[in-house]
Protein backbone atom coordinates (compact mmCIF):
# COMPACT_ATOMS: atom_id res chain seq x y z
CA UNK A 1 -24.68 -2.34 27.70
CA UNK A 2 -24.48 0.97 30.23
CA UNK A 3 -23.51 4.04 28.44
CA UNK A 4 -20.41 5.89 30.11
CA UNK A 5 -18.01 8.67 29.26
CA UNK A 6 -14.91 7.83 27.72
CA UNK A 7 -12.44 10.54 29.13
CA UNK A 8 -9.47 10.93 26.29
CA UNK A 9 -6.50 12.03 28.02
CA UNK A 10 -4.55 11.63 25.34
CA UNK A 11 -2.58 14.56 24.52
CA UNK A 12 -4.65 17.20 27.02
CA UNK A 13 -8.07 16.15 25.02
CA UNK A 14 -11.33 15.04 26.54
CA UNK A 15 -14.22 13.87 24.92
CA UNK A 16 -17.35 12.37 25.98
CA UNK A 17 -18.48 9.82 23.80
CA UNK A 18 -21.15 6.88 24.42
CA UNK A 19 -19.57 3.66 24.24
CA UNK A 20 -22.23 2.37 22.17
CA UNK A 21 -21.97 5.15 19.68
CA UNK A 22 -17.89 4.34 19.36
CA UNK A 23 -17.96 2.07 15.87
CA UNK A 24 -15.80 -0.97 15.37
CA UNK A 25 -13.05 -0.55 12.50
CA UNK A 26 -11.25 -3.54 10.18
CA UNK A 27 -8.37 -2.74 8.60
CA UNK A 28 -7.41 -5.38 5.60
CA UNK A 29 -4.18 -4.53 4.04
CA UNK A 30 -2.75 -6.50 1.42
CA UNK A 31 1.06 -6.23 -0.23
CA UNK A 32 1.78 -5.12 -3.65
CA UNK A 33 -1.81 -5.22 -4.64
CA UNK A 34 -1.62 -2.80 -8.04
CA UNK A 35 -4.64 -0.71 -8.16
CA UNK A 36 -6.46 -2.04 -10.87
CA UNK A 37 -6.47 -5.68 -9.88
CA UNK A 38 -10.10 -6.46 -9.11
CA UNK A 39 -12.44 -8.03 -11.62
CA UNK A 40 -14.79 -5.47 -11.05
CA UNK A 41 -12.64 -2.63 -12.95
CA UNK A 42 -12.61 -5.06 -15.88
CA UNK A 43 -8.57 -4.56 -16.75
CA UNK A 44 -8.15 -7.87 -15.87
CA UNK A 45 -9.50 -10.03 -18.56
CA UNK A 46 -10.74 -13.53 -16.83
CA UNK A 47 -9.98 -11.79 -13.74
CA UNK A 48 -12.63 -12.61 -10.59
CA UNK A 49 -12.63 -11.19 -7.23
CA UNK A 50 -16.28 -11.45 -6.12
CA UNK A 51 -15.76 -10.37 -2.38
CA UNK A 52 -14.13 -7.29 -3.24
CA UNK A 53 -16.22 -6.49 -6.15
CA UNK A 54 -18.54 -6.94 -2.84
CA UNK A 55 -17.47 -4.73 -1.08
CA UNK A 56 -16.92 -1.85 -3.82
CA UNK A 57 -21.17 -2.76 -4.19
CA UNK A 58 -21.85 -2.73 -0.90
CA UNK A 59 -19.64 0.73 0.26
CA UNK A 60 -17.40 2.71 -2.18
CA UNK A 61 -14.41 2.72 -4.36
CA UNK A 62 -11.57 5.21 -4.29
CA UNK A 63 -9.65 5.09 -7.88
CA UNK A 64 -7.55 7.68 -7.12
CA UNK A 65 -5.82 5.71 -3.76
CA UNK A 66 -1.96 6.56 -3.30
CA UNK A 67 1.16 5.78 -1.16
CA UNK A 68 3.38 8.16 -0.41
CA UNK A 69 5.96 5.85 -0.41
CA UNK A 70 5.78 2.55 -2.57
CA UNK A 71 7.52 0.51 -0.38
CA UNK A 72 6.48 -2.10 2.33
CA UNK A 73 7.96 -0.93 5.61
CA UNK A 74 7.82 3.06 5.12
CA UNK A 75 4.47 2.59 3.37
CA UNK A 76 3.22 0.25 6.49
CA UNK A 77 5.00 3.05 9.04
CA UNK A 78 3.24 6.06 7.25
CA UNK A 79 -0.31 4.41 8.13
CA UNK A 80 0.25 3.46 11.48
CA UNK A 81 1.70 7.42 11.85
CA UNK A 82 -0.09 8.98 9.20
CA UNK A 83 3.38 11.16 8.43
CA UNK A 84 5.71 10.75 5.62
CA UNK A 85 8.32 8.88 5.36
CA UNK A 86 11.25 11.57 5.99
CA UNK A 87 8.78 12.71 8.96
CA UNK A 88 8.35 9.05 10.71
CA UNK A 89 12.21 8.22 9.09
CA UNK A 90 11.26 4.61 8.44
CA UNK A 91 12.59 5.09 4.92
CA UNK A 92 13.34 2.31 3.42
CA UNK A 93 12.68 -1.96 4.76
CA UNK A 94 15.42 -1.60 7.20
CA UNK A 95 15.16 1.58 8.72
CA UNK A 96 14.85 1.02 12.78
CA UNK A 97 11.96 2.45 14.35
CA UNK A 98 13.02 5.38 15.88
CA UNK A 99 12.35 5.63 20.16
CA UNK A 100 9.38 7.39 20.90
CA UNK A 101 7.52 6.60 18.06
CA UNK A 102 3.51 6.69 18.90
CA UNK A 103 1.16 4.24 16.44
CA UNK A 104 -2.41 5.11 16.09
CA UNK A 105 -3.40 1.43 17.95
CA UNK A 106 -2.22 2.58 21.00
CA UNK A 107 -4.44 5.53 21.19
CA UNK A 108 -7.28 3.76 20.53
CA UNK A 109 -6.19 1.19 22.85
CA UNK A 110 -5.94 3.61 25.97
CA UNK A 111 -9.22 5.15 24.69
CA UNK A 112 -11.20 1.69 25.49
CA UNK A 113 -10.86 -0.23 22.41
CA UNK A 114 -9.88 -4.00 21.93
CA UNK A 115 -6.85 -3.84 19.23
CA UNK A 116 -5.72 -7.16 17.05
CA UNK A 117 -2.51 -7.02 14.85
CA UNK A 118 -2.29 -10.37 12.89
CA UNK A 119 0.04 -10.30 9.58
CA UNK A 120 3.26 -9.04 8.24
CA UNK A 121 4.84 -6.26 10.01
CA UNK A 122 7.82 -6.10 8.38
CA UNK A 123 9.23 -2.90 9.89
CA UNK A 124 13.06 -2.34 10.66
CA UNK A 125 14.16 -3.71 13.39
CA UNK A 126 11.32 -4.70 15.12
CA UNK A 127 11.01 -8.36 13.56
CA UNK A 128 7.92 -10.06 15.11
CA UNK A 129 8.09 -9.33 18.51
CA UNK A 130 4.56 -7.91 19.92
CA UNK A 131 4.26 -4.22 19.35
CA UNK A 132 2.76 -1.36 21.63
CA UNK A 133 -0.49 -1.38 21.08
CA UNK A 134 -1.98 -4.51 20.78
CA UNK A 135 -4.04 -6.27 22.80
CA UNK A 136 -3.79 -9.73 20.59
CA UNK A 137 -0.59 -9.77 18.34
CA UNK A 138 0.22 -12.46 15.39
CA UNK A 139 3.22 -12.25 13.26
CA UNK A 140 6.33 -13.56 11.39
CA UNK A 141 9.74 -12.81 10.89
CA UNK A 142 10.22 -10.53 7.83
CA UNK A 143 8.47 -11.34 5.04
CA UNK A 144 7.20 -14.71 6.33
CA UNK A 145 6.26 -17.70 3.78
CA UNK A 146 3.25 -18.44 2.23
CA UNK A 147 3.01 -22.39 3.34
CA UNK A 148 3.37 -24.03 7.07
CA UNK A 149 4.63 -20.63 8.66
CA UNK A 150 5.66 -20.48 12.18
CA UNK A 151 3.79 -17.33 13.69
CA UNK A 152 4.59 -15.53 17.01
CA UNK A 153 1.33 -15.45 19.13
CA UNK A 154 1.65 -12.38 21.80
CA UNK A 155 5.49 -13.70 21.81
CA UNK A 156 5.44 -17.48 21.44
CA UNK A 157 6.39 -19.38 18.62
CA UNK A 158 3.95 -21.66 17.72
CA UNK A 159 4.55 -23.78 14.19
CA UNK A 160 1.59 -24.32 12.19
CA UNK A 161 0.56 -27.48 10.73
CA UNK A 162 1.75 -29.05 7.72
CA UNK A 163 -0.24 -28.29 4.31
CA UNK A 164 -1.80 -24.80 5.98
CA UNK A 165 -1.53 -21.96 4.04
CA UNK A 166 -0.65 -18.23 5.49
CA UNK A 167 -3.54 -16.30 3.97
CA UNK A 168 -6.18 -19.09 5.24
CA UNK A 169 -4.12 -19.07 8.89
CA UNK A 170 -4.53 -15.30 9.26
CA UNK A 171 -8.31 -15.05 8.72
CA UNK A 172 -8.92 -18.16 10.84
CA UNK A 173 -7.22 -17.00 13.44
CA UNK A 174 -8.60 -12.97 13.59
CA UNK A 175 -12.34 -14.54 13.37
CA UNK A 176 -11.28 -16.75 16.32
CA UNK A 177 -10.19 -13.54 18.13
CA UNK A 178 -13.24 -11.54 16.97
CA UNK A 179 -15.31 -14.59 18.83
CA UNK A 180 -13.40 -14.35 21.67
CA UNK A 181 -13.13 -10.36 22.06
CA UNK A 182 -15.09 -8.67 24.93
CA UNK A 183 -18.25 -7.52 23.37
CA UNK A 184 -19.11 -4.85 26.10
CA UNK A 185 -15.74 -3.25 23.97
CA UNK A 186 -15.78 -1.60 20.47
CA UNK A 187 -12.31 -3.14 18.79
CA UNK A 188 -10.10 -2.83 15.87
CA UNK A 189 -8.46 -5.20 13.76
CA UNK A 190 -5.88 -4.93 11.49
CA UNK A 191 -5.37 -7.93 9.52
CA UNK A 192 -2.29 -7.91 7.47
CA UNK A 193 -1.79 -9.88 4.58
CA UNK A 194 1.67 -11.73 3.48
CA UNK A 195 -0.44 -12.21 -0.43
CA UNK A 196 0.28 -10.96 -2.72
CA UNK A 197 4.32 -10.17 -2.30
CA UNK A 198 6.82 -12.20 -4.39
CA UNK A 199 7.42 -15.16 -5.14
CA UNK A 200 3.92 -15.67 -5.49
CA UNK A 201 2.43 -18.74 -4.43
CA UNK A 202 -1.15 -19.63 -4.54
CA UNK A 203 -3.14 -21.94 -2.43
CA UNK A 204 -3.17 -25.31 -3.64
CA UNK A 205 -7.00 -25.16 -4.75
CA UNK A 206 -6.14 -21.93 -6.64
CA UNK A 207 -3.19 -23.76 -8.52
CA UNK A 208 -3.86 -22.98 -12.02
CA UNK A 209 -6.91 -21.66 -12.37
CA UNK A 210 -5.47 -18.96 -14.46
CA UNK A 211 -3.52 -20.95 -16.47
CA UNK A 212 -5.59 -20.09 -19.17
CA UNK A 213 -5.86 -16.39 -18.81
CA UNK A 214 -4.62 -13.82 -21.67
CA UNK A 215 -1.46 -11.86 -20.21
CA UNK A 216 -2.30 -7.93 -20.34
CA UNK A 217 0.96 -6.10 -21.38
CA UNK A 218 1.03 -2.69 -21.23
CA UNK A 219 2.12 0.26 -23.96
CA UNK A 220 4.40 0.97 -22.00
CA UNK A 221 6.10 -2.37 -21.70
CA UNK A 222 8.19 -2.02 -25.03
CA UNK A 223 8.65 1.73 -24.91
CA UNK A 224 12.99 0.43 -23.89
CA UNK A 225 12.74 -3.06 -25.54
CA UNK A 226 15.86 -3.87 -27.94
CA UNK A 227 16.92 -6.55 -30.38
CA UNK A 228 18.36 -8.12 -26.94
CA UNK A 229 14.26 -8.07 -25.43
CA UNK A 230 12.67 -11.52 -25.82
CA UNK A 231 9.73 -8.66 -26.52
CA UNK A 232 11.34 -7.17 -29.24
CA UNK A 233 8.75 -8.62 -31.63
CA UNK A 234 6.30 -7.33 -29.95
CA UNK A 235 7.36 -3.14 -29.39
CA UNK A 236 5.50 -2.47 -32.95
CA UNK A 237 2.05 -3.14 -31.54
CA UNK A 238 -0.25 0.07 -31.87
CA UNK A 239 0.61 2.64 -29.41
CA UNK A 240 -2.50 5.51 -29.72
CA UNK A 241 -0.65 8.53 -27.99
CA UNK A 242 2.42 10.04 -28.76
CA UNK A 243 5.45 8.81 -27.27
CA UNK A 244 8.65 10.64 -26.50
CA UNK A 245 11.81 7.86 -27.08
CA UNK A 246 14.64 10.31 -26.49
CA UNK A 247 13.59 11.29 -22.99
CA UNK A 248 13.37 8.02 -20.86
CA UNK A 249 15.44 8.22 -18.19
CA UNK A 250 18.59 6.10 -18.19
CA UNK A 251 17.96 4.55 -14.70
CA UNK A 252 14.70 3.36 -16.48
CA UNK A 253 16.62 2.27 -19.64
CA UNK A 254 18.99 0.07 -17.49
CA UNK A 255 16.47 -1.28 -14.84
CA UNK A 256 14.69 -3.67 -17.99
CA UNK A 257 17.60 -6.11 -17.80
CA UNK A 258 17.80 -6.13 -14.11
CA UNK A 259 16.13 -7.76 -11.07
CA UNK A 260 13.08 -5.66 -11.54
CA UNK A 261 13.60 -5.60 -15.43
CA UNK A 262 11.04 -7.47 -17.61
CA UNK A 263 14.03 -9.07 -19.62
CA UNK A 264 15.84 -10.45 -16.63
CA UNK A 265 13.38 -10.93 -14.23
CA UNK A 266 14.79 -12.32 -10.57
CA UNK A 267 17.91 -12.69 -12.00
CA UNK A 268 16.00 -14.84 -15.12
CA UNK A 269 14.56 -17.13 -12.36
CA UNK A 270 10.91 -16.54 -14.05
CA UNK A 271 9.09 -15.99 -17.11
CA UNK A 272 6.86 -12.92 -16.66
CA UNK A 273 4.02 -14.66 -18.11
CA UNK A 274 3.95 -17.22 -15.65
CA UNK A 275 4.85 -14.54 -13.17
CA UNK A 276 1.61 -12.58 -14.07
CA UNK A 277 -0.97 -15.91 -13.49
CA UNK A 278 0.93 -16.84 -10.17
CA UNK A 279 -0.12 -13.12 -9.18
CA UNK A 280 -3.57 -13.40 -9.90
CA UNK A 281 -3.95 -17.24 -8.57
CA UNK A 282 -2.14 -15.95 -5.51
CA UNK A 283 -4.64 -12.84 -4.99
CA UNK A 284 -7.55 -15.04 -4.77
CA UNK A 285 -6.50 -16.40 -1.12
CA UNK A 286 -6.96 -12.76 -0.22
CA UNK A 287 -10.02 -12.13 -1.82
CA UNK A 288 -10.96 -15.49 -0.05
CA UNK A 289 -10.62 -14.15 3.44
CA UNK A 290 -12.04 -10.50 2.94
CA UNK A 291 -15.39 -12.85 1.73
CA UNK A 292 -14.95 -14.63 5.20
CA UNK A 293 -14.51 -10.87 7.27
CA UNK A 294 -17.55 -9.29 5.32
CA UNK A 295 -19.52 -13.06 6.26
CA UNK A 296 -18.94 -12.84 9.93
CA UNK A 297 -19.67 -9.04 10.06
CA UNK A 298 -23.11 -9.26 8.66
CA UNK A 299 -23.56 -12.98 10.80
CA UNK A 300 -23.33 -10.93 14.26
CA UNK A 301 -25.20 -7.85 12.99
CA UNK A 302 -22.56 -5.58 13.11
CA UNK A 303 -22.67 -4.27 9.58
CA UNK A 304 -24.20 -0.62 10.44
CA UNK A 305 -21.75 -0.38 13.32
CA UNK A 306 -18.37 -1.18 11.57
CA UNK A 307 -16.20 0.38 9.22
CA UNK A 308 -14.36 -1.84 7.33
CA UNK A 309 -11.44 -0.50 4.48
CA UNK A 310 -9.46 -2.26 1.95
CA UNK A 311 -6.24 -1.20 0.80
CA UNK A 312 -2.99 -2.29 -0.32
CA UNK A 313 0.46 -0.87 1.15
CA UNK A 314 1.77 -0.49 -2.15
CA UNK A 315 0.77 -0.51 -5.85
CA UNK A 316 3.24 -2.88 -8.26
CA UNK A 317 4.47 -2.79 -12.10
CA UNK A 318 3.42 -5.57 -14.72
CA UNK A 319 5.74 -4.43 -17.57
CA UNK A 320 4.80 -0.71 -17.37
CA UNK A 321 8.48 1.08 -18.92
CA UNK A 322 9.76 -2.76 -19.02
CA UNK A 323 9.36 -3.21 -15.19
CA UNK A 324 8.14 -5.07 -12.61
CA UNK A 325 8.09 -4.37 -8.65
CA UNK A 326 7.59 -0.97 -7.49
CA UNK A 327 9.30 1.81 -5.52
CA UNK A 328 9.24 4.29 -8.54
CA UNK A 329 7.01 7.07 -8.87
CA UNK A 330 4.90 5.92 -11.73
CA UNK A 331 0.50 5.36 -11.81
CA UNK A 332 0.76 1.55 -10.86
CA UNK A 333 3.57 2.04 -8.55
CA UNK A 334 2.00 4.80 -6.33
CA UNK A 335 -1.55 3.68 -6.84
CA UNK A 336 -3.37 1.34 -4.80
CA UNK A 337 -6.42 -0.43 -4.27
CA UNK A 338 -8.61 1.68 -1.71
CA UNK A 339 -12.74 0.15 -0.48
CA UNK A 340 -14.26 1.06 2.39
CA UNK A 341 -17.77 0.34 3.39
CA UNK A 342 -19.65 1.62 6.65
CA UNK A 343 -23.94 1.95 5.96
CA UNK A 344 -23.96 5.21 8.62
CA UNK A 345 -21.93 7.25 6.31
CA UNK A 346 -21.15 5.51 2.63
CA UNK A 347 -23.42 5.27 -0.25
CA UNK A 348 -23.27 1.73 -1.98
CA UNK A 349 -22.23 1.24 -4.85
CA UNK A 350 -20.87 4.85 -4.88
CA UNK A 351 -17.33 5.66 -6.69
CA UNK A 352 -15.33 8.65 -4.85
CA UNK A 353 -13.15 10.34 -7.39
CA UNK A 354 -11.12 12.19 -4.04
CA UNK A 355 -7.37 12.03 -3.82
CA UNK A 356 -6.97 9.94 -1.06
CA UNK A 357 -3.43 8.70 0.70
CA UNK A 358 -2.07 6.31 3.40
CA UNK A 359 -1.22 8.73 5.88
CA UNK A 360 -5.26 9.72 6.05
CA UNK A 361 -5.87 6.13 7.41
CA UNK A 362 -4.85 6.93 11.66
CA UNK A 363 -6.72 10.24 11.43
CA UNK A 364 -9.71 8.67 10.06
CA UNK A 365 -9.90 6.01 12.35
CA UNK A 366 -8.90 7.96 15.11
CA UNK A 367 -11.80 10.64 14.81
CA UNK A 368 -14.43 7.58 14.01
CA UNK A 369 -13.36 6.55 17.38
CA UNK A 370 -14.01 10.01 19.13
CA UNK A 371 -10.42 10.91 19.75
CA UNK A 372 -9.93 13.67 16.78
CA UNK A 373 -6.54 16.05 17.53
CA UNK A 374 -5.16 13.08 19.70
CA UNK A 375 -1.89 12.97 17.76
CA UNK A 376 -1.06 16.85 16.41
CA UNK A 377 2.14 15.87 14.06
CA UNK A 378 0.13 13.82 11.93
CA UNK A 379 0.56 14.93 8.05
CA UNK A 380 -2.61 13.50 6.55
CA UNK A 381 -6.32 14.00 6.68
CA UNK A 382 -9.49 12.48 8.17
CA UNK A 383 -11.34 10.98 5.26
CA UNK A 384 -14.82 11.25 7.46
CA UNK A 385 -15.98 14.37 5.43
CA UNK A 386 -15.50 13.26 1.87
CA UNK A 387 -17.28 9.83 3.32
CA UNK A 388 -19.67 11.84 4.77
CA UNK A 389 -20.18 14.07 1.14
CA UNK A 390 -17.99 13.26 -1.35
CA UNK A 391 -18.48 16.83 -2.96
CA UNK A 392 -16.80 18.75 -0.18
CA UNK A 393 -13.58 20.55 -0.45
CA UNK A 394 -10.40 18.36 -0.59
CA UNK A 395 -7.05 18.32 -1.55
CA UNK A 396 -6.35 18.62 -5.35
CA UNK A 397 -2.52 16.97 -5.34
CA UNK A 398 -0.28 14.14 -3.62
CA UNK A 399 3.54 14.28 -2.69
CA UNK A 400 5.27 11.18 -3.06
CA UNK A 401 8.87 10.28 -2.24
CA UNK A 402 11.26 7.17 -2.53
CA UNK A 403 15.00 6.72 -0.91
CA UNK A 404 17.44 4.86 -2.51
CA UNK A 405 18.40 1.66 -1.04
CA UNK A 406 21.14 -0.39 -0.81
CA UNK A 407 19.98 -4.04 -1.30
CA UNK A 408 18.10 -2.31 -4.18
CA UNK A 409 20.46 0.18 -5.85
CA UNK A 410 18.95 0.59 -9.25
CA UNK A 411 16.43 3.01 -8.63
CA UNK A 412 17.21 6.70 -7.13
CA UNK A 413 15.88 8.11 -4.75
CA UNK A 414 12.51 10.25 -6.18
CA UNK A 415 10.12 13.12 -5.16
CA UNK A 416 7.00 13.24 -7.25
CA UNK A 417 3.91 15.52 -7.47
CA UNK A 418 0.48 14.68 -8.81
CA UNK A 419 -2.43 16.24 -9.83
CA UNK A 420 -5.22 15.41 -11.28
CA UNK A 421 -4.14 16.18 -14.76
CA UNK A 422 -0.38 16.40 -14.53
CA UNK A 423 2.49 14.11 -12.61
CA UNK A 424 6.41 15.76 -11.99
CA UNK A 425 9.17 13.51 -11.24
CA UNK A 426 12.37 14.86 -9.54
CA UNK A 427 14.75 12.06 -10.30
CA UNK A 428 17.74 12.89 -7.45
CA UNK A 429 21.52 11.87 -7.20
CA UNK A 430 21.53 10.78 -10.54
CA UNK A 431 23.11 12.54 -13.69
CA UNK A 432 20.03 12.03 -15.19
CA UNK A 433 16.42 13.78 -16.85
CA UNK A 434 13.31 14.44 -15.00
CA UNK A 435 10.12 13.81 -16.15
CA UNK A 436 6.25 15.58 -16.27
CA UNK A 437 3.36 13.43 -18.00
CA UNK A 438 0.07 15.05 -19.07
CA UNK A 439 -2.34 12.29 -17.42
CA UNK A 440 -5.30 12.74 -19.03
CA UNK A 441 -3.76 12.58 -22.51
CA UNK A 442 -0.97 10.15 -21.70
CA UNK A 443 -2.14 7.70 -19.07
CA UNK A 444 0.98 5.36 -19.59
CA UNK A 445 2.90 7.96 -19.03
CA UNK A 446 5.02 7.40 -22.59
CA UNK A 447 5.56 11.37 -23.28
CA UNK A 448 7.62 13.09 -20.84
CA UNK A 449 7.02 16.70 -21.60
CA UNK A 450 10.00 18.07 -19.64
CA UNK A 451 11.65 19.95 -22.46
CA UNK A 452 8.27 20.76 -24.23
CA UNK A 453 8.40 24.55 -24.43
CA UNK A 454 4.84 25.13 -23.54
CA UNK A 455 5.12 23.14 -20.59
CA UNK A 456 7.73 25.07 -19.21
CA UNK A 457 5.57 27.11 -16.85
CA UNK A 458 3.60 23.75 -15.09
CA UNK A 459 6.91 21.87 -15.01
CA UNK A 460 8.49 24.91 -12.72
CA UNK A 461 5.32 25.09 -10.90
CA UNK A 462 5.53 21.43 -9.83
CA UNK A 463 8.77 21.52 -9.10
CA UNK A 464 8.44 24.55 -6.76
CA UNK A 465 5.96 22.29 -5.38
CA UNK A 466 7.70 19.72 -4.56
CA UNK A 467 10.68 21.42 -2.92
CA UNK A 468 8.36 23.48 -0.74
CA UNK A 469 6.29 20.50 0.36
CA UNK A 470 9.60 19.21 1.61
CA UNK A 471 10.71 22.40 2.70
CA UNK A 472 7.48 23.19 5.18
CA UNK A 473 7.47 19.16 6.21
CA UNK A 474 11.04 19.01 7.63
CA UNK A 475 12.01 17.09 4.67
CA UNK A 476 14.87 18.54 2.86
CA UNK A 477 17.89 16.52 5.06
CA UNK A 478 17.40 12.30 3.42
CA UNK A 479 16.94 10.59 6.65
CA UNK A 480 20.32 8.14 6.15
CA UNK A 481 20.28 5.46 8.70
CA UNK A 482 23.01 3.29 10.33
CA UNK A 483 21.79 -0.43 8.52
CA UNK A 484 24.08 -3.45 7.26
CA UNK A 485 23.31 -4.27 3.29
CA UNK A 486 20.40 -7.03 4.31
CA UNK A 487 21.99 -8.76 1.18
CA UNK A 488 24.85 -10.22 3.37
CA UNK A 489 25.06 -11.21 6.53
CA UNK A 490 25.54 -9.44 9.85
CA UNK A 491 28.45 -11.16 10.84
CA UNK A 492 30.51 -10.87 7.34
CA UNK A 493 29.90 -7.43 6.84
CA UNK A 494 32.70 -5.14 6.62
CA UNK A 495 32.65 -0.94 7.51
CA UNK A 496 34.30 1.23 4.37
């Protein structure tokens, strides 16, 4: 391969950069992945996921991964931006994308690299039409299924054959484009998983093999449970930190015995024990295909020259404050699974205790790919120094925000700050308390300290925060959108 220089035009910048220096970059992303779901954190019990415990051996682990928004589409918009949501204004799942909108793949597109989409987009409007961007594109409508799918293939439906199974289709078909790809180009793929998003279904060779493992229920899971609970019985189990009853929000109260509620679950569709094994027979197909990635990586030698990260677009509840889902503002909501390995620059086996967030994902990749300062209204960070050294200086707090939606109307819209030790929720539009948790002493977050008079002072703090974080990003007007309720349909929906 000649070397040349890659002139990035982009925004004013050039840079000269050898092609063979440019490294290639896989991007795995999975969907409502909680954080802590990978056998090798152990808070699993029976709980294996041997190519990500791989990967976490062979590069590094980020505990303390967040969203900014735990929610698919603004959560999917704010990587592909790297802003917040009430920057990009993809708020909630259907929120248009707004004209003008620039994703990080069509930078590094222009800039001389080969770009594959395949997954769930899932993004407004958009559906699964090909997006700017992408040289190869593979997707489905919405959410998609997780058994014979019909895919759109650089805009063609093509129906997939009986019996396949959408996590197995995905991989197969970005390892056939990886064959296929111009090798004289570096290239990025972004492979997007449909796993694990309800109603979880695994494939059929992972169809009970958890069948017989113990359900983990949180503390926190009977902290709301009444005589009404089928857990009732259970809220006297041993709870070793102090826990503040009186101070639960009522939004929190209420949401048990709802859709997302532990006690009516789907509308009582499912039991949340057989809820919980479907999840982790479901993950495996995913753990399945980052195995097959990491195989063909290391089969053509291009382990030294390719980043590869792991993360999921949101975190999700297993009976934490007696729900499930996401959306709100607590650890396993906001928290996500976060591996990256690249030789060059990661220690294996190494744990990186930074505060890392979505929105650092297109500046990262964008200044591994020599194009740094290409997009100037991004709101996160390049991760390449604290890969580089994880001791140097970084940020010491995330911002997190969620917007009310219609289809989902039980939980407010909420701005949250965290820090390493402490967490302050601004619960808005509701007639309701706010909350501040001391994470190091209450990990379940089971005290809310709000009217604890020696918290006073960090509670006003965090809440001066959060209103000048939105204050200095543009984001004190809620972005409100013109959408139908995607409950009903188009054509029977009426204008109040």
């Amino acid at each position: 391969m000649n070397r040349f220089l890659l002139l990035v035009l982009t925004f004013g910048l050039t840079v000269s950069v050898s092609a063979q220096e440019r490294p290639n970059i896989i991007f795995i992303l999975a969907d409502d992945h909680r954080h802590d779901f990978m056998g090798f954190t152990g808070a699993v019990e029976g709980l294996e996921t041997p190519n990500m415990d791989r990967m976490a051996a062979n590069g590094a682990h980020f505990p303390n991964a967040f969203v900014t928004t735990a929610l698919c589409s603004p959560s999917r918009a704010s990587i592909l931006t790297g802003k917040y949501a009430h920057s990009h204004t993809i708020v909630d799942n259907s929120a248009p994308i707004p004209a003008g909108t620039q994703f990080f793949p069509e930078i590094l597109q222009a800039n001389g690299y080969q770009t594959g989409f395949l997954g769930k987009w899932h993004m407004g409007d958009a559906d699964d039409k090909p997006q700017p961007g992408f040289d190869y594109w593979l997707s489905f409508r919405g959410q998609g299924v997780y058994n014979n799918p019909t895919f759109n293939i650089n805009g063609k439906q093509v129906k997939q054959a009986e019996g396949s199974y959408t996590s197995d289709l995905l991989t197969d078909y970005a390892l056939e484009w990886l064959e296929e790809r111009n090798d004289e180009k570096p290239f990025f793929l972004y492979l997007s998983h449909k796993a694990v998003h309800a109603e979880f279904q695994p494939a059929k060779r992972h169809q009970g093999l958890h069948k017989n493992t113990p359900v983990v229920t949180p503390p926190s899971m009977y902290l709301t449970a009444t005589a009404e609970s089928p857990y009732f019985s259970d809220r006297e189990k041993p709870i070793t930190t102090p826990v503040n009853y009186k101070d639960i929000p009522e939004w929190v109260r209420r949401q048990r015995f709802s859709w997302h509620g532990v006690d009516h679950m789907y509308h009582g569709q499912i039991r949340f024990d057989e809820f919980y094994k479907l999840y982790l027979e479901t993950l495996m197909g995913v753990d399945e295909s980052v195995g097959r990635v990491l195989d063909w990586v290391e089969k053509n030698g291009l382990t030294e020259n390719t980043l590869i990260i792991y993360m999921g677009d949101n975190g999700f509840s297993f009976g934490e404050h007696g729900l499930i889902d996401k959306r709100h503002a607590y650890e396993e909501s906001m928290k996500v699974p976060f591996l990256a390995q690249y030789p060059p620059m990661i220690k294996a086996g190494s744990v990186n205790q930074n505060i890392v967030m979505n929105i650092d994902l297109a500046p990262t990749f964008l200044e591994l790919a020599g194009v740094p300062g290409s997009k100037p209204d991004i709101q996160g960070q390049s991760l390449l120094p604290i890969l580089k050294n994880p001791e140097s200086s970084w940020r010491d707090k995330v911002f997190y925000e969620y917007y009310w939606e219609m289809a989902f109307p039980s939980t407010p819209t909420i701005f949250a700050v965290r820090t390493e030790k402490y967490k302050y929720i601004f619960n808005q539009g509701v007639w309701d308390i706010n909350e501040l948790y001391d994470l190091e002493k209450d990990p379940y977050e089971m005290n809310n300290l709000i009217r604890s008079p020696e918290h006073q002072k960090i509670a006003e703090e965090l809440r001066s925060e959060v209103f000048t974080w939105l204050e200095t990003t543009g984001g004190e007007q809620i972005p409100l959108k013109r959408i139908v309720n995607p409950k009903f349909d188009h054509k029977y929906q009426k204008t109040y």
